[in-house]
Protein backbone atom coordinates (compact mmCIF):
# COMPACT_ATOMS: atom_id res chain seq x y z
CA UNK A 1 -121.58 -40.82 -11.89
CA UNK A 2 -119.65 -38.91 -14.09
CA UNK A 3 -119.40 -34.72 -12.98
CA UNK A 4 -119.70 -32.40 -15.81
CA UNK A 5 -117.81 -28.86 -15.81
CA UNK A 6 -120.30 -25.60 -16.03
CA UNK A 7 -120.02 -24.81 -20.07
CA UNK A 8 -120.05 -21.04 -18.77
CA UNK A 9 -117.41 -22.24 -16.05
CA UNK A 10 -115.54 -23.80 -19.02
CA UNK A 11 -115.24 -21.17 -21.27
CA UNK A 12 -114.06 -18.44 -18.55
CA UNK A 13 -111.39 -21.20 -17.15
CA UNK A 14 -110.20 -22.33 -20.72
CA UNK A 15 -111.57 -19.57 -23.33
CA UNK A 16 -110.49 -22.45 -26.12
CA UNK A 17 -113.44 -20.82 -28.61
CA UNK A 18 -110.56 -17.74 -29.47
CA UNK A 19 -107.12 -18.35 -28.47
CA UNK A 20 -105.64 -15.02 -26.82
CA UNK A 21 -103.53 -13.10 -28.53
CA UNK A 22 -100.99 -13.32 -26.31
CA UNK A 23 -100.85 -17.07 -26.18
CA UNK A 24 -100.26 -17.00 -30.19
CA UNK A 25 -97.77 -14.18 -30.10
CA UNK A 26 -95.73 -16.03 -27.27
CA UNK A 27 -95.43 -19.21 -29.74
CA UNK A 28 -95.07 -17.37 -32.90
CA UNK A 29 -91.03 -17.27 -32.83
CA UNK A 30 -91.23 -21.53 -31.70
CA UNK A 31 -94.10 -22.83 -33.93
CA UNK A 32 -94.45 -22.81 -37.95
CA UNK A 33 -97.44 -21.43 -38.91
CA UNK A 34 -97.73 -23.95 -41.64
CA UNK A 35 -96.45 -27.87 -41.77
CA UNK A 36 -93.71 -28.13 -44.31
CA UNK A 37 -91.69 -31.28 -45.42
CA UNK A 38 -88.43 -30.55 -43.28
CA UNK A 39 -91.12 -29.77 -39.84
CA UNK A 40 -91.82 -32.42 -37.58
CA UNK A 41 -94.18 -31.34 -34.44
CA UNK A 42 -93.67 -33.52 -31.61
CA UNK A 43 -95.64 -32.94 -27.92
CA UNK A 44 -93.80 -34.10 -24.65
CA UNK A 45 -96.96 -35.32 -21.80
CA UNK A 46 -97.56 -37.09 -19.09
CA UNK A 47 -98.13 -36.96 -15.47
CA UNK A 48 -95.87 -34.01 -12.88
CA UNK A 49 -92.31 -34.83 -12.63
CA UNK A 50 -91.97 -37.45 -15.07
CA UNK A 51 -89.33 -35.37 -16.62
CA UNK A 52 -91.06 -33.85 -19.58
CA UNK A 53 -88.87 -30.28 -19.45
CA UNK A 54 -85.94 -32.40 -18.68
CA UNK A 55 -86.28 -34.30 -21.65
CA UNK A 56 -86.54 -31.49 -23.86
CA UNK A 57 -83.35 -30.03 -22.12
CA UNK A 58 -81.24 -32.99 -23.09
CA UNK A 59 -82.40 -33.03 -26.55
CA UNK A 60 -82.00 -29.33 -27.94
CA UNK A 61 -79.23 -28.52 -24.94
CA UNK A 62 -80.88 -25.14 -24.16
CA UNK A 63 -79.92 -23.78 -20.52
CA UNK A 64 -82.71 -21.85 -20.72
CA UNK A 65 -85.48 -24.00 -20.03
CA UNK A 66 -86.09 -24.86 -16.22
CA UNK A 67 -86.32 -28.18 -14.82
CA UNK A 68 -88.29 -28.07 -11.50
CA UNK A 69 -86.28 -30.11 -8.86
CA UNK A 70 -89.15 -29.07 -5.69
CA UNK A 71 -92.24 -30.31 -4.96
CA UNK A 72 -94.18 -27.51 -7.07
CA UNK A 73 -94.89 -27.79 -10.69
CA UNK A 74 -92.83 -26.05 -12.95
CA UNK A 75 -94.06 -25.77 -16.06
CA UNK A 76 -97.40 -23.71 -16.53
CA UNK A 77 -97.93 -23.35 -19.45
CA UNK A 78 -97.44 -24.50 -23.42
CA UNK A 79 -93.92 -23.98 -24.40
CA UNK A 80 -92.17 -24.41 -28.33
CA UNK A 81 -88.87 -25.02 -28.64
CA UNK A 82 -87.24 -25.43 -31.71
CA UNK A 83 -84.24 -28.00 -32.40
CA UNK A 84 -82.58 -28.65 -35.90
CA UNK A 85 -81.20 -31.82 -36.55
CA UNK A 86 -80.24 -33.80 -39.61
CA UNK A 87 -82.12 -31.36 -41.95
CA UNK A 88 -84.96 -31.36 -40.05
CA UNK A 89 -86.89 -28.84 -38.02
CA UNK A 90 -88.17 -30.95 -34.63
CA UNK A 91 -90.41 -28.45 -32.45
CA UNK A 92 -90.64 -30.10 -29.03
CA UNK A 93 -93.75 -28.61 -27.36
CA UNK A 94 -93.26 -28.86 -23.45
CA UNK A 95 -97.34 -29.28 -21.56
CA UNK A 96 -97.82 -28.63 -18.46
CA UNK A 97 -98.24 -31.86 -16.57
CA UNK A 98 -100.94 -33.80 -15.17
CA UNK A 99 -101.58 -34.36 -11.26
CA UNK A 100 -100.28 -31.05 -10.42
CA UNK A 101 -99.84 -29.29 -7.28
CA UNK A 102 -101.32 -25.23 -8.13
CA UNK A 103 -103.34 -25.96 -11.51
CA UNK A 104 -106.72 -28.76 -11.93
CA UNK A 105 -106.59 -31.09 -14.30
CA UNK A 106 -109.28 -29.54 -16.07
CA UNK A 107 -107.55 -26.43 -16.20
CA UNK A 108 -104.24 -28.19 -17.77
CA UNK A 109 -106.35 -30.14 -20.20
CA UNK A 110 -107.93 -26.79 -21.26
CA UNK A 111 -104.43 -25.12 -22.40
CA UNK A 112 -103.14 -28.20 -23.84
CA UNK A 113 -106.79 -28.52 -25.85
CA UNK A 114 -106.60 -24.60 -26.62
CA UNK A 115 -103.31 -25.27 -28.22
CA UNK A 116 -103.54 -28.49 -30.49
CA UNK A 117 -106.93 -26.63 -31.23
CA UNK A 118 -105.33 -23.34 -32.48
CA UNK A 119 -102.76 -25.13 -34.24
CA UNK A 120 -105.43 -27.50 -36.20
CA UNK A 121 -107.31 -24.39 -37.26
CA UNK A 122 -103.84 -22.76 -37.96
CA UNK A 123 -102.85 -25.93 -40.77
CA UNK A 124 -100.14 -27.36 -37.99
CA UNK A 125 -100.66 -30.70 -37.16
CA UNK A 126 -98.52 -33.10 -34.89
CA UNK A 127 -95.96 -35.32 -36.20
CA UNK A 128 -96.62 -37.28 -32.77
CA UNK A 129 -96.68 -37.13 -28.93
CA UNK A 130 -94.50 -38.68 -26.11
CA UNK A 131 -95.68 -39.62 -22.86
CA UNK A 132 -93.68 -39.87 -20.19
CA UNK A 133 -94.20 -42.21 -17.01
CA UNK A 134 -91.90 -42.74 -14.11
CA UNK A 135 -90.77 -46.42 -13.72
CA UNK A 136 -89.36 -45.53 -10.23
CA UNK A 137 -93.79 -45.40 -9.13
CA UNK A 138 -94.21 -48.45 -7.43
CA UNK A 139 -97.68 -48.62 -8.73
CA UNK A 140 -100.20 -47.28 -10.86
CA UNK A 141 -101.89 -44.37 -9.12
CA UNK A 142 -105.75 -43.82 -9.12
CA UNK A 143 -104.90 -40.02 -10.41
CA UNK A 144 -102.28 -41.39 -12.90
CA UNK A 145 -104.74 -44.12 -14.31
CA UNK A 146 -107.43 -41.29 -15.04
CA UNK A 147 -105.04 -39.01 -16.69
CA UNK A 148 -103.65 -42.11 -18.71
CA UNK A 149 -107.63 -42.97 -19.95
CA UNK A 150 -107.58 -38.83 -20.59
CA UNK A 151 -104.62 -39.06 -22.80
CA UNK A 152 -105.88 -42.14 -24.60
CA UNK A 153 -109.08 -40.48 -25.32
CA UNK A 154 -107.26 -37.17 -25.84
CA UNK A 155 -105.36 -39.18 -28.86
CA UNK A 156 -107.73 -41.69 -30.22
CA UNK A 157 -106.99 -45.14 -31.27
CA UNK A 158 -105.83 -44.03 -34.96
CA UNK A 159 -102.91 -41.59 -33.39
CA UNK A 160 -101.47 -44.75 -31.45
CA UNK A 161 -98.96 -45.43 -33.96
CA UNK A 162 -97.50 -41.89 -33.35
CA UNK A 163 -97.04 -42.71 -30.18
CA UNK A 164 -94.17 -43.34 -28.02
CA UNK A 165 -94.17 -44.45 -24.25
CA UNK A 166 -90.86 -43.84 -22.51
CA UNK A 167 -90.47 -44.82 -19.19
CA UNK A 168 -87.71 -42.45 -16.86
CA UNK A 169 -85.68 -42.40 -13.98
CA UNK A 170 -84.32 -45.57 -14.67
CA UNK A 171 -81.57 -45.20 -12.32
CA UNK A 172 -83.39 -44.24 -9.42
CA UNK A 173 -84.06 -48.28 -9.09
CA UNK A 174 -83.18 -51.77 -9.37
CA UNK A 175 -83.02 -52.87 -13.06
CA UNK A 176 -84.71 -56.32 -12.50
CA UNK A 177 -87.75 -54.26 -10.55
CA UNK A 178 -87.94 -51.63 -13.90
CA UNK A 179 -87.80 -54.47 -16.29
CA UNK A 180 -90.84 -55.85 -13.77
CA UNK A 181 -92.66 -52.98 -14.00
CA UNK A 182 -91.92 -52.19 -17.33
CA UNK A 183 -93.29 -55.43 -18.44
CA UNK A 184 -96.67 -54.87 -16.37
CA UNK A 185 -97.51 -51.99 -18.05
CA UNK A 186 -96.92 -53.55 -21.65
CA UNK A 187 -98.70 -56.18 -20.81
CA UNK A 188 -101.73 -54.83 -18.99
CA UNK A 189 -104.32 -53.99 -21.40
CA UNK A 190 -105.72 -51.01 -18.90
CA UNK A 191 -102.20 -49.42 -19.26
CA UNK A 192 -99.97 -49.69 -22.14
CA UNK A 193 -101.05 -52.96 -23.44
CA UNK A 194 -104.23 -51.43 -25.82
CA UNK A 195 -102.06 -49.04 -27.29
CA UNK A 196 -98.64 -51.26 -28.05
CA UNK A 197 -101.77 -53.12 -30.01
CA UNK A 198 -102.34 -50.38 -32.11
CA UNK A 199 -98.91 -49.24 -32.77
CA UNK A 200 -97.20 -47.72 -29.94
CA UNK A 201 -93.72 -48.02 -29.20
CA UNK A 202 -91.62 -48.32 -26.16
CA UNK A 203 -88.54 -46.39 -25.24
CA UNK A 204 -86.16 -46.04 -22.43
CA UNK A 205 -85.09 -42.54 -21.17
CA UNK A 206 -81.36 -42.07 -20.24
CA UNK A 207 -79.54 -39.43 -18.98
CA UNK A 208 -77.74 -38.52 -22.17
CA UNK A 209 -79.17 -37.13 -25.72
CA UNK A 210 -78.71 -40.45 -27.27
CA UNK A 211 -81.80 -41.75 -26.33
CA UNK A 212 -83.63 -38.37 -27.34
CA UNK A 213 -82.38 -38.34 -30.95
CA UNK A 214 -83.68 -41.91 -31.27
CA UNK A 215 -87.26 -41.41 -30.10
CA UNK A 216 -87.24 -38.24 -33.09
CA UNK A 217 -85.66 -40.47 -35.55
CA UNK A 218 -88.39 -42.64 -34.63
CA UNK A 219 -91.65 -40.74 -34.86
CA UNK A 220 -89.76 -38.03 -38.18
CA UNK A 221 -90.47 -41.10 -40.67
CA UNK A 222 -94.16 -40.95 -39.64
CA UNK A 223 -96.77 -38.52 -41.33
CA UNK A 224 -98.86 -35.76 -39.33
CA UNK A 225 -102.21 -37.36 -37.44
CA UNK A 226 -104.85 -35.43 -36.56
CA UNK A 227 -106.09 -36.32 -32.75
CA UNK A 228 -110.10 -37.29 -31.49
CA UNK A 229 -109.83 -33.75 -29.42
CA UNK A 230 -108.92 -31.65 -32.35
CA UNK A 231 -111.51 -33.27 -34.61
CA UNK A 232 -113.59 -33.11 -31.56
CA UNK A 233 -113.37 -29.81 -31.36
CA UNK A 234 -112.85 -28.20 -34.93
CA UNK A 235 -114.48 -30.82 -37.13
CA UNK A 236 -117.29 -31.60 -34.92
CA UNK A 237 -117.67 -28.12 -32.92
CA UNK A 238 -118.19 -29.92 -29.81
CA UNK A 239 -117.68 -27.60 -26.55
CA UNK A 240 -114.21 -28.84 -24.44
CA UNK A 241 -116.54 -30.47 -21.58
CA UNK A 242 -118.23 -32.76 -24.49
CA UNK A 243 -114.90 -34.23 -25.44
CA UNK A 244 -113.90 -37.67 -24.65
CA UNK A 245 -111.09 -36.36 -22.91
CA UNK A 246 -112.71 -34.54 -20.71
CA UNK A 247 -115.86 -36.98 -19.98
CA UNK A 248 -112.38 -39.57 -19.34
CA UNK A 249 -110.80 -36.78 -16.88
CA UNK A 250 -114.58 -36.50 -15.11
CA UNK A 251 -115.09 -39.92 -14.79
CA UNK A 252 -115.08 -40.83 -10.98
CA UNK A 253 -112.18 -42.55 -9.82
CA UNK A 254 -113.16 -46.10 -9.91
CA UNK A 255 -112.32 -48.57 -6.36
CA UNK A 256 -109.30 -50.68 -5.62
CA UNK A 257 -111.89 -53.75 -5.71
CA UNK A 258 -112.73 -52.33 -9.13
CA UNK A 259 -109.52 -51.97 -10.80
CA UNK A 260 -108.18 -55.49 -9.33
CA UNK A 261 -111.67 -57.01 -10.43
CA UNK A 262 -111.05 -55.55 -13.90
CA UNK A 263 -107.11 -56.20 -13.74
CA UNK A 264 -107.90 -59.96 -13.20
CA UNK A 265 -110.67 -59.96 -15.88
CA UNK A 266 -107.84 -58.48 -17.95
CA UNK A 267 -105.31 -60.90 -17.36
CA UNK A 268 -107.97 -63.61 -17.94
CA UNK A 269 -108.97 -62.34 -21.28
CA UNK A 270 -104.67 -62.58 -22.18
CA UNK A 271 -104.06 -65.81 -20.62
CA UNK A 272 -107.39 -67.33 -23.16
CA UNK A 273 -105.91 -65.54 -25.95
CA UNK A 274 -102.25 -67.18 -25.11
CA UNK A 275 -104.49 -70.41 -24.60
CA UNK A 276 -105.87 -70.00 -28.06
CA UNK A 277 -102.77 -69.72 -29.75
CA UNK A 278 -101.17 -72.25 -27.99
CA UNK A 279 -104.10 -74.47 -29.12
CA UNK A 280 -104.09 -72.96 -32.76
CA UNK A 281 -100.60 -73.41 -33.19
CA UNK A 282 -100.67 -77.48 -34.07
CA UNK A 283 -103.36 -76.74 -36.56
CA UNK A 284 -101.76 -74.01 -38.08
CA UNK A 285 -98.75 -76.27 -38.56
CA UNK A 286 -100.96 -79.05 -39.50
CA UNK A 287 -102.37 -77.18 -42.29
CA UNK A 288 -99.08 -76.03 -43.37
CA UNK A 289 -97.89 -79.29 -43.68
CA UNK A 290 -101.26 -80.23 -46.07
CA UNK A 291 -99.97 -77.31 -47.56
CA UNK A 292 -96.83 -78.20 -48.62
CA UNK A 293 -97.76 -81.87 -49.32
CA UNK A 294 -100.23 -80.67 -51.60
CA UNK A 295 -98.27 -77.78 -53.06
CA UNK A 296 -95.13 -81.20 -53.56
CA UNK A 297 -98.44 -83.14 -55.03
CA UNK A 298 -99.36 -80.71 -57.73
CA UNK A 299 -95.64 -80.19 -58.50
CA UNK A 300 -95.51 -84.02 -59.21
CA UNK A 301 -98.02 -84.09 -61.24
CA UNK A 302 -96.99 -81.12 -63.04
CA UNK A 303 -93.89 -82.78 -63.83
CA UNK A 304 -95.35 -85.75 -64.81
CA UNK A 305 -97.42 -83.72 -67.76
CA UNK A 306 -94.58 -82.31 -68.61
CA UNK A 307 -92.51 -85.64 -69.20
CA UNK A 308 -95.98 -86.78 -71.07
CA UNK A 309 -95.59 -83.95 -73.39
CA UNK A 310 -92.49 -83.89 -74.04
CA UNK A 311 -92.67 -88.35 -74.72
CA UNK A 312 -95.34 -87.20 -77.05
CA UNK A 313 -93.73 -84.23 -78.58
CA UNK A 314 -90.57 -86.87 -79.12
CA UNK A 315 -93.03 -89.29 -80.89
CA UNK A 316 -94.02 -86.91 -83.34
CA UNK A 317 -90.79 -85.55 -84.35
CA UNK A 318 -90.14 -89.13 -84.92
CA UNK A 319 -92.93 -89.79 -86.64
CA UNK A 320 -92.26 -86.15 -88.63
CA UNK A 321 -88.44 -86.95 -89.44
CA UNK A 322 -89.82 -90.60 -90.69
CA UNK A 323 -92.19 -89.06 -93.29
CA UNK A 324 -89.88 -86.98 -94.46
CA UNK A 325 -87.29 -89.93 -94.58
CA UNK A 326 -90.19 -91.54 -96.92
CA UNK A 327 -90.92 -88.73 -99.08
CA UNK A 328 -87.06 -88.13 -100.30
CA UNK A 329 -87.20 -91.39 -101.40
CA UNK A 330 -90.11 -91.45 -103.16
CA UNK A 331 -88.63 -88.15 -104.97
CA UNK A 332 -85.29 -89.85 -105.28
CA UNK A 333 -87.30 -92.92 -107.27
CA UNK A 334 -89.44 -90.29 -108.98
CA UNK A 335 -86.17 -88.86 -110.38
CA UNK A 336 -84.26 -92.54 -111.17
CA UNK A 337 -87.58 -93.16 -112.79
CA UNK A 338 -87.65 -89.68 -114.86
CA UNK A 339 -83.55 -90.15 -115.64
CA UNK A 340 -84.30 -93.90 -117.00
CA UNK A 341 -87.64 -92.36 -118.65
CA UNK A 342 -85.39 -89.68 -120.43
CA UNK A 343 -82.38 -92.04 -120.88
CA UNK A 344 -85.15 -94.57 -122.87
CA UNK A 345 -86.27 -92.28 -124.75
CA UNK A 346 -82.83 -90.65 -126.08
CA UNK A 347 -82.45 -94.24 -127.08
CA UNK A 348 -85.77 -94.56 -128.86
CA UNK A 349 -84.52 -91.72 -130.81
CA UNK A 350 -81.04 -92.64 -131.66
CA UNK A 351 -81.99 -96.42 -132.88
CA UNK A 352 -84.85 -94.38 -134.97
CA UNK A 353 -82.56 -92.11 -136.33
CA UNK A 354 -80.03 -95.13 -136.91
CA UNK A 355 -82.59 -97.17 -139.06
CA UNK A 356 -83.56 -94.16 -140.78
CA UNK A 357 -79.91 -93.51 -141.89
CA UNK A 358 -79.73 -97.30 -142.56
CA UNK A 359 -82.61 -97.21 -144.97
CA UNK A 360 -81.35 -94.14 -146.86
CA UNK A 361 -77.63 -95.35 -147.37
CA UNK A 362 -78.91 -98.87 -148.57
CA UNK A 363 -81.51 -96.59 -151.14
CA UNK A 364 -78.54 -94.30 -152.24
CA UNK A 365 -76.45 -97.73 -152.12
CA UNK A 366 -78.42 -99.76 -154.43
CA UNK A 367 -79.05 -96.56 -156.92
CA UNK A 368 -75.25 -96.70 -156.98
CA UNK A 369 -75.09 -92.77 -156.14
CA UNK A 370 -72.77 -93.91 -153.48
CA UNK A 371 -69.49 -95.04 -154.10
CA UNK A 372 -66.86 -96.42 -151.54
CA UNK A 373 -63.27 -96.39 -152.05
CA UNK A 374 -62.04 -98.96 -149.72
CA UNK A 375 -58.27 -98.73 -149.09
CA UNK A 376 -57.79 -101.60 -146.30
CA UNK A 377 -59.72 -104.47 -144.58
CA UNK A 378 -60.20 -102.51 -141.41
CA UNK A 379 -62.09 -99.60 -143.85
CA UNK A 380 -63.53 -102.29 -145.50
CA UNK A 381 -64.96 -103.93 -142.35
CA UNK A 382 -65.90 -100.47 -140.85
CA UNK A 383 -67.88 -99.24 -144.42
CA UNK A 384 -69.83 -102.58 -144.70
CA UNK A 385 -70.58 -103.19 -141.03
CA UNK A 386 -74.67 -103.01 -140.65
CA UNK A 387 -76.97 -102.47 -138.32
CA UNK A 388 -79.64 -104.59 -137.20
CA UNK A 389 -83.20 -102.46 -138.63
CA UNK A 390 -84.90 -104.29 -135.95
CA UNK A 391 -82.82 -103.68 -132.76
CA UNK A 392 -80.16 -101.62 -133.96
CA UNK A 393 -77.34 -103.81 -132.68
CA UNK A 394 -74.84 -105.16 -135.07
CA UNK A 395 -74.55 -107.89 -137.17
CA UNK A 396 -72.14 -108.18 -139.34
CA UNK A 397 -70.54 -106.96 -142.04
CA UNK A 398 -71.40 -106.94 -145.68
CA UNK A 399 -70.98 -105.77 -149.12
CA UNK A 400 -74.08 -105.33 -150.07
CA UNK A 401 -77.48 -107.09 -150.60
CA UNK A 402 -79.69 -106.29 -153.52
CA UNK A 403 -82.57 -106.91 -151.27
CA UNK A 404 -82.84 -106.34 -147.46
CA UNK A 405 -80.47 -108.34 -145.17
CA UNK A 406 -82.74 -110.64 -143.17
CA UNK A 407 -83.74 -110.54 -139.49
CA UNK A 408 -80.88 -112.55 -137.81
CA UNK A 409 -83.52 -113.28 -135.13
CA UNK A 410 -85.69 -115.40 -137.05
């Protein structure tokens, strides 16, 4: 049965209604008041000791910020810290964590909330949020588990993609039991395995900055998300206690039977789904292969078409080029015919004009106007020589005729 925290209890523990002036003025230096293009907001959670401060430490360099090293907490309460870095303004907020010795859960939960709330209602919104888990654990705690269904509800299953889950202390064990361990808890669905789904990414921690600067490379090409607890609590104006979060923190610890009952069911559900696509895997290369038979099908009779049209479209230009073959020559015969045409009838006209002359000369002739001097045989021959009235070839030569010569082709 879930336990549900005293709303008057709440408020005097958490007071997340109006943040303190205080708490605003001690993040004022650390925390833009507004998002800008060069600001990227990135939170640092998880569970005590999983090196959240240390983290931070690496990455901006500052000696200033205390790493606890005992067996109290050591960090209290939200911290900013600002760190430039390749023109852009990362502000690493350090939580308090989870689990803790000297604060309750609820009480941690209640300053983180109070923060991302103030800073929603303020127009700053996260960039996105690291969690932190120690691979040197040998197992998942009962405590850990909660807080770990806390932060998921805390988030939301949008914000998973702006998240990153680094595991640390990496040299506090053997590298073959990490990489076991490390593979557990992205393949458990109850752990990491929902939220690798949905986006998440996994990192390793080292000792140096290297690793640091990667995981804010990472998440600075990513746009601002807005979490379930701050939509929770602005948007919907739902009291801290009514919050998934919370109702996740209050939920009773469940028994060992319990998690290894749901654990197997778990890795049951996985081993079907691997089962599934082991199965689906033939079809899906099966129908690919109908695929690309088909798609080789179509293309064959696509280029078959195309060889039809382009047989036909070689048919016709034959069948063009002969018609056009035909019609020069039929204007090429239409012109012989028009030359002999004209040629016949400039011969019409000359024998006309011939027999007309003909006529007249023998007229003048016989009324003697015409007189001929001949001086030689050839002249002779040339004066007398006729021309047939009839044809108007010649046909011989004469003196003269008092009457018309007669038709030679009689």
């Amino acid at each position: 049965m879930d336990t549900q925290i005293h709303p008057r209890a709440a408020d005097m523990a958490v007071q997340h209604r109006k943040p303190t002036a205080t708490f605003a003025q001690s993040l004022a230096p650390e925390t833009p008041s507004r998002n800008t293009s060069s600001d990227v907001l990135i939170a640092v959670m998880g569970v005590t000791g999983s090196g959240k401060s240390a983290l931070i430490r690496t990455i901006t360099g500052r000696g200033d910020i205390v790493v606890g090293h005992g067996l109290n907490s050591t960090t209290q309460k939200v911290e900013s810290y600002r760190f430039p870095h390749n023109n852009i303004n990362f502000f690493l907020i350090d939580t308090p964590g989870f689990d803790g010795t000297t604060t309750a859960d609820k009480d941690i939960l209640g300053k983180v909330a109070q923060r991302l709330e103030s800073s929603y209602r303020n127009g700053t919104k996260l960039t996105g949020i690291i969690y932190l888990h120690r691979i040197s654990e040998p197992r998942m705690q009962g405590s850990e588990l909660r807080n770990l269904r806390m932060f998921k509800k805390l988030c939301g299953d949008e914000c998973f993609r702006n998240v990153i889950l680094a595991t640390t202390f990496w040299e506090q064990v053997d590298e073959q039991i990490a990489r076991a361990r490390e593979r557990e808890l992205c393949e458990t669905a109850t752990f990491w395995g929902d939220m690798i789904e949905r986006g998440s990414q996994i990192f390793r921690v080292g000792k140096d900055q290297k690793s640091g600067l990667a995981m804010l490379s990472c998440l600075a090409g990513k746009g601002n998300i807005t979490l379930q607890i701050q939509d929770e609590l602005v948007m919907q104006g739902l009291h801290i206690s009514q919050t998934g979060a919370a109702r996740a923190m209050n939920k009773a610890p469940e028994s060992t039977n319990e998690q290894f009952a749901a654990q197997i069911l778990v890795s049951e559900e996985q081993r079907i789904r691997r089962r599934q696509k082991q199965d689906l895997e033939p079809l899906k290369a099966q129908r690919t292969r109908e695929w690309v038979q088909k798609q080789q099908a179509e293309d064959r009779e696509c280029t078959r078409e195309q060889q039809a049209t382009q047989s036909r479209t070689s048919e016709l230009e034959r069948g063009i080029n002969r018609i056009q073959v035909k019609a020069t020559k039929q204007q090429n015969d239409f012109r012989e015919r028009r030359e002999i045409q004209k040629a016949q009838r400039v011969r019409d006209s000359r024998i006309k004009r011939a027999i007309e002359l003909q006529s007249l000369y023998s007229y003048e002739l016989e009324k003697g106007n015409v007189k001929i001097k001949i001086k030689s045989r050839s002249e002779q021959s040339r004066a007398n020589r006729r021309w047939c009235q009839w044809c108007g070839r010649t046909i011989g030569v004469w003196l003269y005729y008092s009457t018309p010569p007669p038709n030679p082709h009689n």
